[in-house]
N, C-alpha and C. Protein backbone atom coordinates (compact mmCIF):
# COMPACT_ATOMS: atom_id res chain seq x y z
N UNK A 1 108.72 83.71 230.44
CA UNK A 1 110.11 83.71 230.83
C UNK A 1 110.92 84.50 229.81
N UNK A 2 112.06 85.18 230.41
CA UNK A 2 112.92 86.04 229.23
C UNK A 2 113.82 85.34 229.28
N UNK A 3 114.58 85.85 228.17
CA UNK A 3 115.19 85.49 227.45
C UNK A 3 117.26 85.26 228.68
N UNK A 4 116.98 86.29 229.31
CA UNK A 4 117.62 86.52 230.28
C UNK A 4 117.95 85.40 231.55
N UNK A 5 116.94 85.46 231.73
CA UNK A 5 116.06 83.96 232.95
C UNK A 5 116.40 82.96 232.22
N UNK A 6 116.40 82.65 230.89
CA UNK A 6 116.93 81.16 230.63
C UNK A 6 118.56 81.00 230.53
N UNK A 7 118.96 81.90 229.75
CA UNK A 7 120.11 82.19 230.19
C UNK A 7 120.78 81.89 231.14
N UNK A 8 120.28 82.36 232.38
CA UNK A 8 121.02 82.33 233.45
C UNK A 8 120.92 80.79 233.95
N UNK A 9 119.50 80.26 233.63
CA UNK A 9 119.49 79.01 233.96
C UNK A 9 120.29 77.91 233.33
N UNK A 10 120.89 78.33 232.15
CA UNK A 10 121.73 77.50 231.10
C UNK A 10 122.75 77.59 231.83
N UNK A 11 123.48 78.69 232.19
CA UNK A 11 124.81 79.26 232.48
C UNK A 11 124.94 78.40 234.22
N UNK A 12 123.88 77.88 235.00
CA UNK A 12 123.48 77.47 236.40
C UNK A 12 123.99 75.71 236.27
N UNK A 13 122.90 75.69 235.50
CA UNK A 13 122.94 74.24 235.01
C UNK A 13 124.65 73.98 234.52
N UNK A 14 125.48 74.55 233.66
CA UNK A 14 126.61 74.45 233.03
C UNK A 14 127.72 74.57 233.99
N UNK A 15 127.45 75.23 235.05
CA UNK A 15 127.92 75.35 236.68
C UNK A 15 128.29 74.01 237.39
N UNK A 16 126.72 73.08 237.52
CA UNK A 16 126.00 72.34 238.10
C UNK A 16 126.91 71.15 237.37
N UNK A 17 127.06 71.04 236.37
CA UNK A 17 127.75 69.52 235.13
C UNK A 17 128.84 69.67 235.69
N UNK A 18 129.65 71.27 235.70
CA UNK A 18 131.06 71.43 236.09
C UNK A 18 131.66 70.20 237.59
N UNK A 19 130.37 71.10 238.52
CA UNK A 19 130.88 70.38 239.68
C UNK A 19 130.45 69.11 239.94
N UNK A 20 129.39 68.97 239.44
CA UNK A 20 129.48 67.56 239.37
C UNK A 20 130.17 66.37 238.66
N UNK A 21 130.82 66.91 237.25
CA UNK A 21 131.71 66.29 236.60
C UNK A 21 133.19 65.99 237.36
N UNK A 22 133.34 67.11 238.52
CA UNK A 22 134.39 67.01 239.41
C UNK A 22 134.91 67.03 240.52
N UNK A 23 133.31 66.62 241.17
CA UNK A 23 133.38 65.99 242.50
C UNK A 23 133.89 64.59 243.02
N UNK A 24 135.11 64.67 243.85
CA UNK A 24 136.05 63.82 244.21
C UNK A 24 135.11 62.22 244.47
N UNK A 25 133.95 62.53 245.63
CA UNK A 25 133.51 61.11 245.92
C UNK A 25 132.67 60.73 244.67
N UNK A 26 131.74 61.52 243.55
CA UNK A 26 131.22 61.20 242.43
C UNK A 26 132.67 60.27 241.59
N UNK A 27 133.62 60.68 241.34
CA UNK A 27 134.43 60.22 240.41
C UNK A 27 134.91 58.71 240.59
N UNK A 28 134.51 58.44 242.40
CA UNK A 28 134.62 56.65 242.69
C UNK A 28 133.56 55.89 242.69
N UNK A 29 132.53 56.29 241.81
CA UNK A 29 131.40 54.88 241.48
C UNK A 29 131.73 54.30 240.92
N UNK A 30 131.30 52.91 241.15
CA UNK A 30 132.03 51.51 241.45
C UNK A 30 131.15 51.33 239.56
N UNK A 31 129.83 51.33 239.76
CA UNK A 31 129.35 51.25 238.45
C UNK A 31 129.45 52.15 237.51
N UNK A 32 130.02 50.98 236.35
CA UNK A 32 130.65 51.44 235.23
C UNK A 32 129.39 52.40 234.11
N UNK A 33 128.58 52.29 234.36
CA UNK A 33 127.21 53.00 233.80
C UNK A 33 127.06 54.15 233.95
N UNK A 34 127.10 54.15 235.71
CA UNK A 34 126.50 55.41 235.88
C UNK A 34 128.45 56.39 235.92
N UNK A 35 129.21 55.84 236.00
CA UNK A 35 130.44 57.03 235.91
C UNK A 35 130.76 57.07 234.35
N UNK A 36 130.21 56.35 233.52
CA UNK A 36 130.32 56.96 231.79
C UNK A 36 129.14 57.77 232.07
N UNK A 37 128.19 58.03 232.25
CA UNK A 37 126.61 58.77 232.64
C UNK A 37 127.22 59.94 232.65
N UNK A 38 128.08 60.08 233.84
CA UNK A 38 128.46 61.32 234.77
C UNK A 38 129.53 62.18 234.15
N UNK A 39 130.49 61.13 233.04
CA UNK A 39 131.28 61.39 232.32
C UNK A 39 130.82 62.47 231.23
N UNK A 40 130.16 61.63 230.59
CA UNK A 40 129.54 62.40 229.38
C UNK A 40 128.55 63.87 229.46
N UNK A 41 129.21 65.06 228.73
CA UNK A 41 128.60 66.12 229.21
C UNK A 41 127.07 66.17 228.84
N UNK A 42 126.55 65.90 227.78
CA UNK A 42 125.49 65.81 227.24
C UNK A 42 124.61 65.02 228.11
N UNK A 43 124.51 63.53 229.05
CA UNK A 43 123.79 63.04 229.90
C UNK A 43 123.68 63.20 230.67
N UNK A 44 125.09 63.71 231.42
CA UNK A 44 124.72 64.12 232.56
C UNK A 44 124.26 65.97 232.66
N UNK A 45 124.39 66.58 231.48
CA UNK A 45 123.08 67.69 231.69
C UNK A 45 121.84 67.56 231.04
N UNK A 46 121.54 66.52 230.48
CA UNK A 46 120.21 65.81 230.65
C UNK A 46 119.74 65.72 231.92
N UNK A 47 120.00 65.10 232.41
CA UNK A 47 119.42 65.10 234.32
C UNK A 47 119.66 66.37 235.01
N UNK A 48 120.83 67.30 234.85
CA UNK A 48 120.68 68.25 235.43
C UNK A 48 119.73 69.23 235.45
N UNK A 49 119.27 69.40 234.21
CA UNK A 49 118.83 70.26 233.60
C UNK A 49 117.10 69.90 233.76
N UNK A 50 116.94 68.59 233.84
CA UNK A 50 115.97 67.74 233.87
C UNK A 50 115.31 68.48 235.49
N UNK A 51 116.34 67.86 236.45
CA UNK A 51 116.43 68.69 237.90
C UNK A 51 115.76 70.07 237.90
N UNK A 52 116.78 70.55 236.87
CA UNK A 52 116.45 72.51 237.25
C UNK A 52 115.68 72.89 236.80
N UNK A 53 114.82 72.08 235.32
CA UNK A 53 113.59 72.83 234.91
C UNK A 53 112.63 72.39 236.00
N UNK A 54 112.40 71.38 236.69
CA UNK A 54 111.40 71.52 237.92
C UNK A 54 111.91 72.55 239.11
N UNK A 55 112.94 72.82 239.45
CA UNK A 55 112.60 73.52 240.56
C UNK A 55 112.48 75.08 240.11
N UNK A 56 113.49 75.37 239.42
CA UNK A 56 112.82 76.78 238.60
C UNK A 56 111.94 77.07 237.95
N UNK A 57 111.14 75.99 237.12
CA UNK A 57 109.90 76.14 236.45
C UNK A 57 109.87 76.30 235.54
N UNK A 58 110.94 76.17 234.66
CA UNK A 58 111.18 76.59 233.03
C UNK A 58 110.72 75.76 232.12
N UNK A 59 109.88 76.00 231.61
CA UNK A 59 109.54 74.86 230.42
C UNK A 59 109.88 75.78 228.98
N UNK A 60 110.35 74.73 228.13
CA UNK A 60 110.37 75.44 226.44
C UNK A 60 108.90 75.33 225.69
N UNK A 61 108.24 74.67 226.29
CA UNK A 61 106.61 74.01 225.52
C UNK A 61 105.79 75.01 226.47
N UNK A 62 104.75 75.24 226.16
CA UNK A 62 103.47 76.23 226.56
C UNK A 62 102.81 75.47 227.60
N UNK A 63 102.80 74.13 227.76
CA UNK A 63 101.75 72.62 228.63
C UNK A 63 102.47 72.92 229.82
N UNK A 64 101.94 72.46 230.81
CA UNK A 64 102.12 72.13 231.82
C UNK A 64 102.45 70.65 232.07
N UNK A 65 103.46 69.95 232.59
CA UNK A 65 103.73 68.48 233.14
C UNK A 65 104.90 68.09 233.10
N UNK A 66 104.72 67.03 232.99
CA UNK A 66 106.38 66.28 233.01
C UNK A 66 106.68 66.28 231.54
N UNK A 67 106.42 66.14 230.86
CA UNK A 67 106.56 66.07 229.60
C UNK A 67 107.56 66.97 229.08
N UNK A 68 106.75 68.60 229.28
CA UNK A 68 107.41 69.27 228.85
C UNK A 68 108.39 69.66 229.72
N UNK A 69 109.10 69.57 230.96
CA UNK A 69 110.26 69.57 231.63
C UNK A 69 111.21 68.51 231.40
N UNK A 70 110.69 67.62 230.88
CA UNK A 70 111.81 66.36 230.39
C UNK A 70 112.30 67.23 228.71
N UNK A 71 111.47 67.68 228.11
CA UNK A 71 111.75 68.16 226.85
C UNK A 71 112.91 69.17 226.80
N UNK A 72 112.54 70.18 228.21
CA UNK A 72 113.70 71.37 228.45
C UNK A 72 114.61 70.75 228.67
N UNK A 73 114.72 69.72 229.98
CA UNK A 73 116.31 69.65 229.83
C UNK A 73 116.74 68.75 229.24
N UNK A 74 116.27 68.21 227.85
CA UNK A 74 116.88 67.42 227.19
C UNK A 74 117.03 68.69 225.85
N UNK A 75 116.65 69.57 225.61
CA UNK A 75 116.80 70.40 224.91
C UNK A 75 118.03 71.42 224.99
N UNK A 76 118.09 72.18 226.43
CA UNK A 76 119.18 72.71 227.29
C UNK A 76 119.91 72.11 227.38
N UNK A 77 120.31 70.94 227.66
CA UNK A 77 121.55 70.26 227.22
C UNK A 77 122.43 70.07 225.81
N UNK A 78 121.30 70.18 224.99
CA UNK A 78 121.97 69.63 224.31
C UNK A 78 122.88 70.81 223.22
N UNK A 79 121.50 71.68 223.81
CA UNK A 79 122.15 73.64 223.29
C UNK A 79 123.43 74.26 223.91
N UNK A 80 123.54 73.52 225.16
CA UNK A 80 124.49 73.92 225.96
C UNK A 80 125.73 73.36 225.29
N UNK A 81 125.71 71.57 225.37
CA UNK A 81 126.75 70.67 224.91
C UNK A 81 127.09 71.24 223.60
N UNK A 82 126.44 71.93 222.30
CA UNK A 82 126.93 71.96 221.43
C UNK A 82 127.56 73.60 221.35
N UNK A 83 127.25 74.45 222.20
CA UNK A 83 128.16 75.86 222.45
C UNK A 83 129.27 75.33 222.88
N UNK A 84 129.17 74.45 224.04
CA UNK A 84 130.43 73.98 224.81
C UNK A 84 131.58 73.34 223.88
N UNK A 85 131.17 72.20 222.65
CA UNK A 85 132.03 72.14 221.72
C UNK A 85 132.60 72.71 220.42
N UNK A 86 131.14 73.73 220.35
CA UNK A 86 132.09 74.94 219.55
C UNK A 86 133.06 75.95 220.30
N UNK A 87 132.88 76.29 221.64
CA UNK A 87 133.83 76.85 221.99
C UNK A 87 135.41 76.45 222.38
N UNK A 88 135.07 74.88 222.47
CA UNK A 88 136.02 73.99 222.59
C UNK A 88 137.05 74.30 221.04
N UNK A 89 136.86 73.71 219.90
CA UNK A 89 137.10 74.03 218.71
C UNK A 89 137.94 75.06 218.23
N UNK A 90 136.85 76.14 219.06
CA UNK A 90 137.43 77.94 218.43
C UNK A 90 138.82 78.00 218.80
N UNK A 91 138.87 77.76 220.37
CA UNK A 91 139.88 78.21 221.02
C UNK A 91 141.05 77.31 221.62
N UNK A 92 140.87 76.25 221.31
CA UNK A 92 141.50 74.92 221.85
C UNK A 92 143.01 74.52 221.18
N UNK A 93 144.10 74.75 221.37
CA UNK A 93 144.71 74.50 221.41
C UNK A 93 145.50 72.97 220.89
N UNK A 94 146.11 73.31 219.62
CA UNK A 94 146.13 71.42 219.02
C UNK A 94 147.36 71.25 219.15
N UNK A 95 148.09 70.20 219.66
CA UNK A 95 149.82 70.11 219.40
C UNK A 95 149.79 69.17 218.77
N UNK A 96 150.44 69.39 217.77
CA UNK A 96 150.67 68.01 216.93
C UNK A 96 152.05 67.45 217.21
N UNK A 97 152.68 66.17 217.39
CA UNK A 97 153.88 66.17 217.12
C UNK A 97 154.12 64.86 216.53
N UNK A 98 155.26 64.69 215.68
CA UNK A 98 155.86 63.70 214.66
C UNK A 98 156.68 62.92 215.08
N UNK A 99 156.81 61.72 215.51
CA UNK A 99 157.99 60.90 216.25
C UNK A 99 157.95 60.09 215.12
N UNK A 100 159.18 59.75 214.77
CA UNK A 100 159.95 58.55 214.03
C UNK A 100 161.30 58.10 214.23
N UNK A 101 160.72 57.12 213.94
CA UNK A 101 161.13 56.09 214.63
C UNK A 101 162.14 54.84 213.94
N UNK A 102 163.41 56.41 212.80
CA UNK A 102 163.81 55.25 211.99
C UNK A 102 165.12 55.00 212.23
């Protein structure tokens, strides 16, 4: 696999969290588990990613199995989640403001 091909699969997957992080009937589960799950970017592209290394076939390990597709997208996530909060950081916008209250 190149370097290209994973890429794109990062950039798919990061797609995939988007809309699922903001799909209207996802956002009314009743259980409180699985909508912190769905919440959190890092778990829920654990499973995504989990998803996409089986149907695309991407593994980061040389083996063949489940093993090493649980490894990718717990790996891809977490490469993803931490670009996603450095880019958050770089460019993000802070307002501070001072109320008192004397």
């Amino acid at each position: 696999m190149e370097v290209k091909d994973y890429f794109i699969f990062l950039v798919f997957g990061k797609v995939a969290i988007f809309f699922l992080q903001t799909f209207p009937p996802l956002r009314k589960i009743k259980w409180k588990f699985l909508q912190e799950a769905l919440d959190c970017d890092l778990c829920c592209g654990t499973w995504v990613y989990i998803v996409l290394a089986f149907i695309f076939g991407v593994n980061v390990a040389p083996k063949k199995g489940i093993v090493p597709k649980i490894l990718t997208g717990a790996s891809s996530s977490l490469l993803v989640h931490l670009v996603s909060i450095g880019c958050k950081e770089k460019w993000q916008t802070v307002n501070i403001s001072y109320n008192s209250e004397e």
